[in-house]
N, C-alpha and C. Protein backbone atom coordinates (compact mmCIF):
# COMPACT_ATOMS: atom_id res chain seq x y z
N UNK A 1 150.00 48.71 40.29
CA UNK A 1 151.03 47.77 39.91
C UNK A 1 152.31 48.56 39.63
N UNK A 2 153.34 48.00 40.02
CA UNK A 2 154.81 48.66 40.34
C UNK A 2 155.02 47.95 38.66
N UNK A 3 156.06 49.35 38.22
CA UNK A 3 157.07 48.66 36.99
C UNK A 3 158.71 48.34 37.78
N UNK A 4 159.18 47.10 37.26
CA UNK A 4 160.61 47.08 37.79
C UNK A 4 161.35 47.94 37.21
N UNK A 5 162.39 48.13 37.67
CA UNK A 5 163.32 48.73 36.92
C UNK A 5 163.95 48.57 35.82
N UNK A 6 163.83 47.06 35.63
CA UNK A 6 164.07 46.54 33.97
C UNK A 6 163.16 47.25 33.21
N UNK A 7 161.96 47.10 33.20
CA UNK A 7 160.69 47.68 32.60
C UNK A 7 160.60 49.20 32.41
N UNK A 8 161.55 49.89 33.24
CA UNK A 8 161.57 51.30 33.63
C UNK A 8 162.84 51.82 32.57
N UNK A 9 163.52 50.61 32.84
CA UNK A 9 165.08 51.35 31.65
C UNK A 9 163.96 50.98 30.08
N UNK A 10 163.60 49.88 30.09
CA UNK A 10 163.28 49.76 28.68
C UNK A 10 161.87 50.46 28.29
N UNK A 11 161.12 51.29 28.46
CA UNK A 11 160.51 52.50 28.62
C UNK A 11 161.24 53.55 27.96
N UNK A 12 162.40 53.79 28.82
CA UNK A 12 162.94 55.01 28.79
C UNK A 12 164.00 54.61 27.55
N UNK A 13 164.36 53.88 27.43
CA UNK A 13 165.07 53.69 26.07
C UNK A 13 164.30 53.43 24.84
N UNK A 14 163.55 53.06 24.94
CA UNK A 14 162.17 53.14 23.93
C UNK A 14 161.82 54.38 23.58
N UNK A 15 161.72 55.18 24.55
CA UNK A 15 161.26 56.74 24.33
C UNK A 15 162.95 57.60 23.22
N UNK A 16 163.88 57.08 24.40
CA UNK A 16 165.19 57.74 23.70
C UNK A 16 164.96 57.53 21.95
N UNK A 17 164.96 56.08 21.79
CA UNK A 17 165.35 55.32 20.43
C UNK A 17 164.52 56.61 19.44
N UNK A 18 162.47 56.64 20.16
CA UNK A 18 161.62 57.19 19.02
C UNK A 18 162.52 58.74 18.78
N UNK A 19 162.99 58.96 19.52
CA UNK A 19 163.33 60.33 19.63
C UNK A 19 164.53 60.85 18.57
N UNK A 20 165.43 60.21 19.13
CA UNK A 20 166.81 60.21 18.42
C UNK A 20 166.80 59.74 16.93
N UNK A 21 166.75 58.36 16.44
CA UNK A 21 166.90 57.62 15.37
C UNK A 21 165.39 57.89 14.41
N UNK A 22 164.44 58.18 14.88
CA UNK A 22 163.14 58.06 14.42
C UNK A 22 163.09 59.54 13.72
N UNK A 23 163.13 60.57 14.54
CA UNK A 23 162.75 61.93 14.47
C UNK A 23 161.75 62.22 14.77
N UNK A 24 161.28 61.32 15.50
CA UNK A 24 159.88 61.63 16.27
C UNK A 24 159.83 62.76 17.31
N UNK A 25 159.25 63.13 17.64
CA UNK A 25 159.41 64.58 18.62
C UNK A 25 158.03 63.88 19.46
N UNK A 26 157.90 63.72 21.01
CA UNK A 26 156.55 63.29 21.44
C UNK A 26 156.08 65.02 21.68
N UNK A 27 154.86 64.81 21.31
CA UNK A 27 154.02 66.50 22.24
C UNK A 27 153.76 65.86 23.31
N UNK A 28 154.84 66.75 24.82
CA UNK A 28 155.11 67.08 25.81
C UNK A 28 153.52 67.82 26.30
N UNK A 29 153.46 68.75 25.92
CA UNK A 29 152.02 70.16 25.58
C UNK A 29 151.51 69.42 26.39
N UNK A 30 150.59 68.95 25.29
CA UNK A 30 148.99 68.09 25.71
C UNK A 30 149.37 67.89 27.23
N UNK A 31 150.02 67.18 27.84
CA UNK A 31 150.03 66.47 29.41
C UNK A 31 149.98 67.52 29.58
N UNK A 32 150.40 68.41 29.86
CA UNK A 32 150.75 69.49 30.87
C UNK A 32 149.36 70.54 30.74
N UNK A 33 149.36 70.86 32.23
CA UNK A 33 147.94 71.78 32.19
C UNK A 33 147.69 73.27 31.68
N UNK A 34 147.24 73.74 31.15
CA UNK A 34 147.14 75.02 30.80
C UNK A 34 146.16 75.46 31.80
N UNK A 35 146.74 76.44 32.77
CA UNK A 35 145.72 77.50 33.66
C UNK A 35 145.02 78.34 32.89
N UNK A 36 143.90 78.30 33.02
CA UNK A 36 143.10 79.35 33.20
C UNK A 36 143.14 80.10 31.25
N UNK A 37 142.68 79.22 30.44
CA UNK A 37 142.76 79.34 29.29
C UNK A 37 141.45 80.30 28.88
N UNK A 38 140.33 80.72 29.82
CA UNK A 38 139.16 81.35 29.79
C UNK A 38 138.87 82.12 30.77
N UNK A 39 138.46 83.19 30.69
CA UNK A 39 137.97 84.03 31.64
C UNK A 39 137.95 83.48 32.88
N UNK A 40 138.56 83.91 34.14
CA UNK A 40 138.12 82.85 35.77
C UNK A 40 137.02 83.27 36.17
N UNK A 41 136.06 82.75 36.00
CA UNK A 41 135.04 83.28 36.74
C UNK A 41 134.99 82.71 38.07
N UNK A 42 135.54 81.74 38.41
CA UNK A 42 135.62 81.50 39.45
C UNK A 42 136.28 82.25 40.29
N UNK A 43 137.49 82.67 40.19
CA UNK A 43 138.60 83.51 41.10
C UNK A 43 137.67 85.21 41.17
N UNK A 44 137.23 85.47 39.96
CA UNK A 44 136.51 86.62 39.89
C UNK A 44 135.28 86.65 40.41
N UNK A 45 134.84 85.64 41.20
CA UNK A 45 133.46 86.01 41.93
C UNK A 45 133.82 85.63 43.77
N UNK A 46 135.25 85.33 43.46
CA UNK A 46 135.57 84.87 44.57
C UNK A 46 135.84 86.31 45.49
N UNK A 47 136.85 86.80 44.36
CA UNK A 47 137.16 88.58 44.81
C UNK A 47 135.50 88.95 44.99
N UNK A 48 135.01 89.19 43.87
CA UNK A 48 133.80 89.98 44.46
C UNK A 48 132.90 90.13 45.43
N UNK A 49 132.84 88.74 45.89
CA UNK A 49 132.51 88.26 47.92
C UNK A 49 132.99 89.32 48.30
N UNK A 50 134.48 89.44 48.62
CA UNK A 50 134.88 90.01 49.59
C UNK A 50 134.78 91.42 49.16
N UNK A 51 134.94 92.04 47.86
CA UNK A 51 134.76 93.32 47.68
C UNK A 51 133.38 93.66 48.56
N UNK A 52 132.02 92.84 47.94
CA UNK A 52 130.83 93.55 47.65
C UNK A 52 130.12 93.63 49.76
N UNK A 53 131.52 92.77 50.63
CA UNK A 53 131.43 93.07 51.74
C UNK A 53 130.62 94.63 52.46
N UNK A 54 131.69 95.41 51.39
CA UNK A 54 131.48 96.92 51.98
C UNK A 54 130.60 97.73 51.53
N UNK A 55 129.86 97.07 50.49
CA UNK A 55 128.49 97.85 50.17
C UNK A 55 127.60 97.88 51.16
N UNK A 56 126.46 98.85 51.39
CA UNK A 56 126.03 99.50 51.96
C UNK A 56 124.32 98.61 52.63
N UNK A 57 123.70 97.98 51.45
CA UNK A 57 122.93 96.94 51.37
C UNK A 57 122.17 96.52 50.21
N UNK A 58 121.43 95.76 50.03
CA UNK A 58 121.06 95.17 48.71
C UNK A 58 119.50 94.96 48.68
N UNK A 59 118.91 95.21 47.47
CA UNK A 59 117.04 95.49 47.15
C UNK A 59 117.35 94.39 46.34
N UNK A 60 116.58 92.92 46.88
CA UNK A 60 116.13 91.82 46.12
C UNK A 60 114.88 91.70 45.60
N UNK A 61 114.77 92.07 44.19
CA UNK A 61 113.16 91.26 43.84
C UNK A 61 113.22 90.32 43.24
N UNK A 62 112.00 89.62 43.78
CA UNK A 62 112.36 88.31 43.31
C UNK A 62 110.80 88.07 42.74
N UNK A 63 110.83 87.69 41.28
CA UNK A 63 109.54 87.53 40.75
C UNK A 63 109.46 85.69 39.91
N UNK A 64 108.30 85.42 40.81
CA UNK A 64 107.72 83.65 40.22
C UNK A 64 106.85 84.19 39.63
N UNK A 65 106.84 83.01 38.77
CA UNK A 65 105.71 83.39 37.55
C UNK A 65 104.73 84.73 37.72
N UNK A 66 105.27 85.92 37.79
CA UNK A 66 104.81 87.21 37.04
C UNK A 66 104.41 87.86 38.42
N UNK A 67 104.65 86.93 39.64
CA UNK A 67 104.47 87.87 41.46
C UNK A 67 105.48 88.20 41.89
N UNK A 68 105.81 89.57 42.16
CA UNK A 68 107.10 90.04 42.62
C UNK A 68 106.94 90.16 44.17
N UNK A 69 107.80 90.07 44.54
CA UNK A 69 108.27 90.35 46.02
C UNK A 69 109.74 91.05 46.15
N UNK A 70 109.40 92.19 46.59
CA UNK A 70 110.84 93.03 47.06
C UNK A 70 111.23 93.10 48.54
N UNK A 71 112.71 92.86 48.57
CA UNK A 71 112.98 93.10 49.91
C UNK A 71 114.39 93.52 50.09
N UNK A 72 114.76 94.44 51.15
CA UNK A 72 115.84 95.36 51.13
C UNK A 72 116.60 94.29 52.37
N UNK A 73 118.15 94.46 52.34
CA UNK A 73 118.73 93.43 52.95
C UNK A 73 120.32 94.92 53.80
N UNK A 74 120.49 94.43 54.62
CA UNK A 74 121.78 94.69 55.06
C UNK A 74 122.95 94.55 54.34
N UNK A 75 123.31 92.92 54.48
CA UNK A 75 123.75 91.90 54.13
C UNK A 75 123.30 90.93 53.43
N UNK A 76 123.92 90.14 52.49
CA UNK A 76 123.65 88.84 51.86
C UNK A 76 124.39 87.92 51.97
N UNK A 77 123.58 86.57 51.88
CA UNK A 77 124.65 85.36 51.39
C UNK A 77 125.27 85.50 50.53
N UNK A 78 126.48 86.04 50.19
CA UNK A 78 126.84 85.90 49.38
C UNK A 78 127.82 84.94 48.37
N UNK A 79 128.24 84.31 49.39
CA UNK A 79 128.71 82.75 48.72
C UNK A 79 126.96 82.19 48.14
N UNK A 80 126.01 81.87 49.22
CA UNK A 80 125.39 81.30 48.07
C UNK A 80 124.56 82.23 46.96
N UNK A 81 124.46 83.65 46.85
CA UNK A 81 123.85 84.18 46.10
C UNK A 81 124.78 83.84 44.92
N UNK A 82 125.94 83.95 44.70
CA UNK A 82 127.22 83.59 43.63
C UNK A 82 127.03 82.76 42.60
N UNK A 83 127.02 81.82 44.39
CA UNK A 83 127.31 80.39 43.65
C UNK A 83 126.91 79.84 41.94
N UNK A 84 126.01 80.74 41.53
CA UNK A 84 125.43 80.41 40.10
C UNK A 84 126.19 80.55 38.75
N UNK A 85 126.81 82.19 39.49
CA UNK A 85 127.98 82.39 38.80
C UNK A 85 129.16 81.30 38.22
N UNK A 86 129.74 81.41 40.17
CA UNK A 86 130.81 80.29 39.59
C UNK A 86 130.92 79.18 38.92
N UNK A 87 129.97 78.58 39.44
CA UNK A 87 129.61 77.26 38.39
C UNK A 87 129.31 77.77 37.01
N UNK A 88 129.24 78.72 36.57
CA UNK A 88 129.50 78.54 35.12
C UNK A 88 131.12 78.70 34.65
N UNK A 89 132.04 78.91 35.41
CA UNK A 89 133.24 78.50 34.87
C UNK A 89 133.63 77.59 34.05
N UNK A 90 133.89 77.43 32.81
CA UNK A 90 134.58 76.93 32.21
C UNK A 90 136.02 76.50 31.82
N UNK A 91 136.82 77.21 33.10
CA UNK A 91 138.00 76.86 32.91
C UNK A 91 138.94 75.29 33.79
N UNK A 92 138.09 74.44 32.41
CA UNK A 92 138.30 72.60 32.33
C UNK A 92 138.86 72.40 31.47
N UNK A 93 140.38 71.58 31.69
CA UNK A 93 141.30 71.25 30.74
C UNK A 93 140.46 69.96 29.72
N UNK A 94 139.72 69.60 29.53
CA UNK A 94 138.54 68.86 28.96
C UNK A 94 138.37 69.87 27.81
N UNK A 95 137.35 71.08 28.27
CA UNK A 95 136.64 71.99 27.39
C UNK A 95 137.87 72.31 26.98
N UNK A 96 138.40 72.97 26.84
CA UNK A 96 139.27 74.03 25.74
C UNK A 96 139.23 73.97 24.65
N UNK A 97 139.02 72.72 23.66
CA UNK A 97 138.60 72.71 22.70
C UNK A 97 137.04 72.82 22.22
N UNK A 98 136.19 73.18 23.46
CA UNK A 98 134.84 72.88 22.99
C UNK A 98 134.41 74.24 23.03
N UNK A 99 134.99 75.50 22.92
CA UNK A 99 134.56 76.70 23.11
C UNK A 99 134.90 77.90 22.01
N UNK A 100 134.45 78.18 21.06
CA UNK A 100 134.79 79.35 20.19
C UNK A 100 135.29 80.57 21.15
N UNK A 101 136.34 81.68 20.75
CA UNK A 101 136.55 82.26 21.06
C UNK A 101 136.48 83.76 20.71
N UNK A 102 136.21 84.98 20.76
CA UNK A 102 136.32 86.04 19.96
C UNK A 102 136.63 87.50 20.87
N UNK A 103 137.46 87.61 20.60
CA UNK A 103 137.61 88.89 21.50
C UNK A 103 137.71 90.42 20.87
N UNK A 104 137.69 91.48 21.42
CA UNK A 104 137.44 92.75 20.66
C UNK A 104 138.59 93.49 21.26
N UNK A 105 139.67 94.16 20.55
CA UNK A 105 140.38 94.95 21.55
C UNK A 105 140.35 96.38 20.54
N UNK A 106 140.26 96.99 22.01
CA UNK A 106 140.60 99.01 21.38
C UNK A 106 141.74 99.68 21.63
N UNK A 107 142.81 100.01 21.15
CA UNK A 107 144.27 100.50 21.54
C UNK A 107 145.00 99.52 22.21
N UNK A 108 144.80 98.51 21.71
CA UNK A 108 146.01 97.19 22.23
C UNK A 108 145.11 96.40 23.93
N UNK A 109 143.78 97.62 24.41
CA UNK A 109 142.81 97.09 25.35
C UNK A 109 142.24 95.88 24.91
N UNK A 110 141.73 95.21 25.87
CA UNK A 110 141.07 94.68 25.69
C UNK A 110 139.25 94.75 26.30
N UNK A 111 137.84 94.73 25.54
CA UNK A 111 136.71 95.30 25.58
C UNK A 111 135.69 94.38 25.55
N UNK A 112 136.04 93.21 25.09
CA UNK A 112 134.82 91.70 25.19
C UNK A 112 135.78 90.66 24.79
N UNK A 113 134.90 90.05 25.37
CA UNK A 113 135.34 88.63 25.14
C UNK A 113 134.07 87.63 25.10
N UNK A 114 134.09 86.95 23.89
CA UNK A 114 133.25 86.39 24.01
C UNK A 114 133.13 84.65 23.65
N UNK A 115 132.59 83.43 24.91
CA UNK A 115 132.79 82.43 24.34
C UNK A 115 131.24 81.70 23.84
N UNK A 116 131.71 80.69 23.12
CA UNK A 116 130.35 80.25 22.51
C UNK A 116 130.09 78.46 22.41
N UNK A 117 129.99 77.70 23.29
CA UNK A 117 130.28 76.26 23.23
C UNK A 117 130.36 75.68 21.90
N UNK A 118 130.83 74.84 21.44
CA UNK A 118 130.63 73.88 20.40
C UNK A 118 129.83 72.48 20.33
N UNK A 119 129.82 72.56 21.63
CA UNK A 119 128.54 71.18 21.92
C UNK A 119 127.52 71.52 22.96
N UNK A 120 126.48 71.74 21.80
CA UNK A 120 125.05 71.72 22.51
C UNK A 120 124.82 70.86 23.85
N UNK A 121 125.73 70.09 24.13
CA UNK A 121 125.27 68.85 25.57
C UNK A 121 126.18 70.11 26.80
N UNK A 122 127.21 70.93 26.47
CA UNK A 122 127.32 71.60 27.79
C UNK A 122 126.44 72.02 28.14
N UNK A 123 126.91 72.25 29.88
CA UNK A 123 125.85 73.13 30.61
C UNK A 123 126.07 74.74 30.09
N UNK A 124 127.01 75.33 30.34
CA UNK A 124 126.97 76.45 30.07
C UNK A 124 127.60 76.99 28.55
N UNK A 125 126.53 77.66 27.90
CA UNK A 125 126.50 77.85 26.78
C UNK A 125 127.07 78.53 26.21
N UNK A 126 127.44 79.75 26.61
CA UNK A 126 127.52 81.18 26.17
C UNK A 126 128.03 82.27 27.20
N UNK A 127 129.08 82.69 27.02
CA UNK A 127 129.46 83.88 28.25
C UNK A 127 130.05 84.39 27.38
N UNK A 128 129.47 86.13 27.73
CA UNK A 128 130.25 87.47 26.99
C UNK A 128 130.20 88.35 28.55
N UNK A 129 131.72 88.82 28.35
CA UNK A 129 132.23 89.87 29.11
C UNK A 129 133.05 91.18 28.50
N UNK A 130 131.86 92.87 29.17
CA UNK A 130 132.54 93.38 28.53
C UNK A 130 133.66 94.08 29.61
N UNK A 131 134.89 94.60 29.03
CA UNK A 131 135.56 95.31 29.53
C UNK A 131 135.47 96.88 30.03
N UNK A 132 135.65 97.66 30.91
CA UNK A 132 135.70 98.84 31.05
C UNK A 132 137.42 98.69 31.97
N UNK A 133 137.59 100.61 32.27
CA UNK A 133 138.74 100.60 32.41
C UNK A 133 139.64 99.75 33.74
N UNK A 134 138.42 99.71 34.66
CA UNK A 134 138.89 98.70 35.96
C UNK A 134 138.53 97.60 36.04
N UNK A 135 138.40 96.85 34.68
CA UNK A 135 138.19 95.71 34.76
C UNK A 135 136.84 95.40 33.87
N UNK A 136 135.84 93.93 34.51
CA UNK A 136 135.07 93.41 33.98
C UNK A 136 133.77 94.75 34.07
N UNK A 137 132.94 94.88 33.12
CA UNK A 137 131.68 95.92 33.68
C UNK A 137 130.59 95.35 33.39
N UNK A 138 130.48 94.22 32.21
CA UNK A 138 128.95 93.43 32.87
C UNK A 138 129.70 91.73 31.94
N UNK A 139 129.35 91.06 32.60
CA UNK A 139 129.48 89.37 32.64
C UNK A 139 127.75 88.76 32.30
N UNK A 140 127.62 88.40 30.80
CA UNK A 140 126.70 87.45 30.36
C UNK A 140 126.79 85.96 30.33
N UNK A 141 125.64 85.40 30.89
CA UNK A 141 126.30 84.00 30.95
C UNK A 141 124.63 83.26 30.51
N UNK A 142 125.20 82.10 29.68
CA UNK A 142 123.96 81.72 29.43
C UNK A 142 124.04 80.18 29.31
N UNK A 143 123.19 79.26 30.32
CA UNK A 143 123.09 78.32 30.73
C UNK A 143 122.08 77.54 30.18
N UNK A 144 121.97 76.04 29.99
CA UNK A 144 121.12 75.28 29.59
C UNK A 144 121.68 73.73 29.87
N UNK A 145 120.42 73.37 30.51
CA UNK A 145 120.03 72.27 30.81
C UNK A 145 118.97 71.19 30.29
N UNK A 146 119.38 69.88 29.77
CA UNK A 146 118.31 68.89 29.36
C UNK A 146 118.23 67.75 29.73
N UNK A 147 117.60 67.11 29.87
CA UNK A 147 117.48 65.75 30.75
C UNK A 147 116.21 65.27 30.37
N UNK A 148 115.49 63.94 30.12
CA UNK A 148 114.45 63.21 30.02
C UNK A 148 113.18 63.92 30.51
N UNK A 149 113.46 64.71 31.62
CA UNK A 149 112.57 64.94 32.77
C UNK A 149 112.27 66.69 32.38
N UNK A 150 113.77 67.17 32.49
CA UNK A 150 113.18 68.38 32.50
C UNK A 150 114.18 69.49 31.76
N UNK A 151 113.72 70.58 31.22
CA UNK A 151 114.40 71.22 30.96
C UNK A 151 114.69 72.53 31.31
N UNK A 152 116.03 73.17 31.80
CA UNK A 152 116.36 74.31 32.37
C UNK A 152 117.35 75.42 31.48
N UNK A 153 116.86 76.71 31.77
CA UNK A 153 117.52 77.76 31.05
C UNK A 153 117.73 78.82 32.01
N UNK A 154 119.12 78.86 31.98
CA UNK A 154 119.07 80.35 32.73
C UNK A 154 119.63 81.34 32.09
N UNK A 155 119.71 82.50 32.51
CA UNK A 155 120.34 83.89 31.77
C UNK A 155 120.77 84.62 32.54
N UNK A 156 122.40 85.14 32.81
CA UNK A 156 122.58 85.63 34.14
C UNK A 156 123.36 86.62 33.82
N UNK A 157 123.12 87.64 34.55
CA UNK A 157 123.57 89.10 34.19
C UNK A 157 124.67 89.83 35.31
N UNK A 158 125.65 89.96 35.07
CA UNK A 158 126.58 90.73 36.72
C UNK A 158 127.14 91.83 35.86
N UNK A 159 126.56 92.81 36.61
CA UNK A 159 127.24 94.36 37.21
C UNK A 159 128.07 94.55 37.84
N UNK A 160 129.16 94.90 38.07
CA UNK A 160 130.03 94.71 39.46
C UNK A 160 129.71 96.12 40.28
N UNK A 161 129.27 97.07 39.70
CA UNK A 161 128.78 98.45 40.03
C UNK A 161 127.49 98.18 40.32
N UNK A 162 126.70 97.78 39.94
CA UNK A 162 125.05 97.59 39.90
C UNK A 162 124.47 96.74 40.30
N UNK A 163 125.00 95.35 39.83
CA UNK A 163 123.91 94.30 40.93
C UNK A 163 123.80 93.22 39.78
N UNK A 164 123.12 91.85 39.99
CA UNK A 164 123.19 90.92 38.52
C UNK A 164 121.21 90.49 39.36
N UNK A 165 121.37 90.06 37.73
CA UNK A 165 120.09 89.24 37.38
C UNK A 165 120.34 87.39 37.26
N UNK A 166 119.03 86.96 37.57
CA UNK A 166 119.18 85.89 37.17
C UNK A 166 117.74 85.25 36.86
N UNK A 167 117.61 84.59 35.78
CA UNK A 167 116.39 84.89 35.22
C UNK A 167 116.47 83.17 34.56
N UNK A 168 115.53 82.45 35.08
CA UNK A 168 115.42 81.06 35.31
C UNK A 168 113.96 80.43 35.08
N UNK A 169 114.15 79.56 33.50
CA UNK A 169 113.21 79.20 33.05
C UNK A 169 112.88 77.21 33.20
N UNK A 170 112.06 77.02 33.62
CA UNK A 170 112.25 75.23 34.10
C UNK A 170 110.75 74.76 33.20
N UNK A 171 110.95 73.64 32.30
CA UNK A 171 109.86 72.85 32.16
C UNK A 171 109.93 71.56 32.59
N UNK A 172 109.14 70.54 33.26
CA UNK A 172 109.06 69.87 33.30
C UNK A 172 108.11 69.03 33.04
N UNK A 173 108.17 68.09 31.98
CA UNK A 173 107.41 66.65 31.29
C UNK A 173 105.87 66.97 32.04
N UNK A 174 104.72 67.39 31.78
CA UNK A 174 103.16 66.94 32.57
C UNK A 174 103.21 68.16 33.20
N UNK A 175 104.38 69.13 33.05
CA UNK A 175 103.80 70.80 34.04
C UNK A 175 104.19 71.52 33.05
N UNK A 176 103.54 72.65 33.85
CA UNK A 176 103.87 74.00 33.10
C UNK A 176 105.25 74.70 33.20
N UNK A 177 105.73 75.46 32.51
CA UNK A 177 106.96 76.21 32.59
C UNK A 177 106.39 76.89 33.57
N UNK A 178 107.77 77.09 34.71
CA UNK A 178 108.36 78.32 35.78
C UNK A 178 109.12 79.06 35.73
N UNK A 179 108.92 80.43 35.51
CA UNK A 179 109.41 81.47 35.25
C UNK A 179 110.30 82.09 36.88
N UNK A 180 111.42 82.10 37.46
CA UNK A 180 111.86 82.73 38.53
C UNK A 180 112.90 83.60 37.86
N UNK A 181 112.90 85.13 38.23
CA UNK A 181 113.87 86.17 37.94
C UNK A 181 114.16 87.02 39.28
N UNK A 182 115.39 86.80 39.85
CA UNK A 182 116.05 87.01 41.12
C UNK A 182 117.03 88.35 40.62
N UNK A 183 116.47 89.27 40.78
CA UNK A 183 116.83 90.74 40.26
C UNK A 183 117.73 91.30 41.72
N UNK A 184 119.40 91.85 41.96
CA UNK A 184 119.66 91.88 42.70
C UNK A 184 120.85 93.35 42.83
N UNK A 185 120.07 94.92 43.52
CA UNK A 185 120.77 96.08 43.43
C UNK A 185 121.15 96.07 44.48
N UNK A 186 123.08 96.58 44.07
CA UNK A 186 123.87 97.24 45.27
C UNK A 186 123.13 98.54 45.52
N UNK A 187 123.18 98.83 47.11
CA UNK A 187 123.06 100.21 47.25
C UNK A 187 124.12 101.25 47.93
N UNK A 188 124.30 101.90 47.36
CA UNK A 188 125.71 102.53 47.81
C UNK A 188 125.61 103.76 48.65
């Protein structure tokens, strides 16, 4: 639905009046988006695709409930090996208020960062990243899931030198818990 232009001046003179005569000040802020108020993990796993291109190849073990299987790779998917990562991004103009913050700095550096949800109903719970001198050197992320049916936990570990874990616990209502830990080394 269109406003006329009558409707459009008296809007805007409405706004003038609170402003001027009132001393009202509106917060502008709020509308406007704040980028990237939390760690990107998204943009940062995006780079790491293309970095982890030129590694050499990768030793996957992958252990279900307590049977391992190893296998050495060339290449990986690595969009979908990620993908677990990124989706724990948190950077949603929604959340910003739902996340404790704490960071550690050494000589004006900065060395962790760490966030901590405020509502038990997010998916992702918990991410600590520590710093070294070129950047991120290991990314904790800790995930949880609940639903009627079933419940999911993950725990995910990235190296950018070494390789990440991902370590994935599922119950569901009438079964047993499944244990999958997808253990994953660069080889250089």
């Amino acid at each position: 639905m269109y406003l006329s232009s009558l409707a459009k001046k008296g809007i805007l003179l409405g706004l003038l009046a609170c402003i001027t005569s009132m001393g009202c000040t509106p917060d502008f802020s709020k509308a406007l988006p704040e980028e990237n108020k939390f760690f990107d993990l998204k943009s940062y796993f995006q780079q790491e695709k293309l970095r982890l291109k030129n590694v050499n190849g990768f030793t996957k073990k992958t252990t279900i409930d307590k049977s391992d299987e190893v296998h050495h790779f060339d290449t990986l998917n690595l969009v979908e090996e990620l993908q677990i990562f990124e989706n724990s991004d948190i950077n949603r103009i929604a959340w910003f208020d739902k996340y404790s913050t704490d960071s550690i700095f050494v000589d004006t550096k900065i060395r962790s960062i760490h966030y901590k949800a405020l509502d038990p109903k997010l998916k992702t719970q918990e991410i600590k990243i520590d710093f070294g001198e070129d950047g991120p050197s290991k990314i904790r992320i800790n995930n949880l899931s609940v639903s009627t049916i079933l419940e999911s936990t993950q725990k995910l570990i990235y190296q950018p030198q070494i390789g990440y874990t991902i370590e994935s616990w599922q119950k569901m209502i009438l079964s047993e818990e499944k244990e999958v830990i997808v253990d994953v080394q660069f080889d250089r």
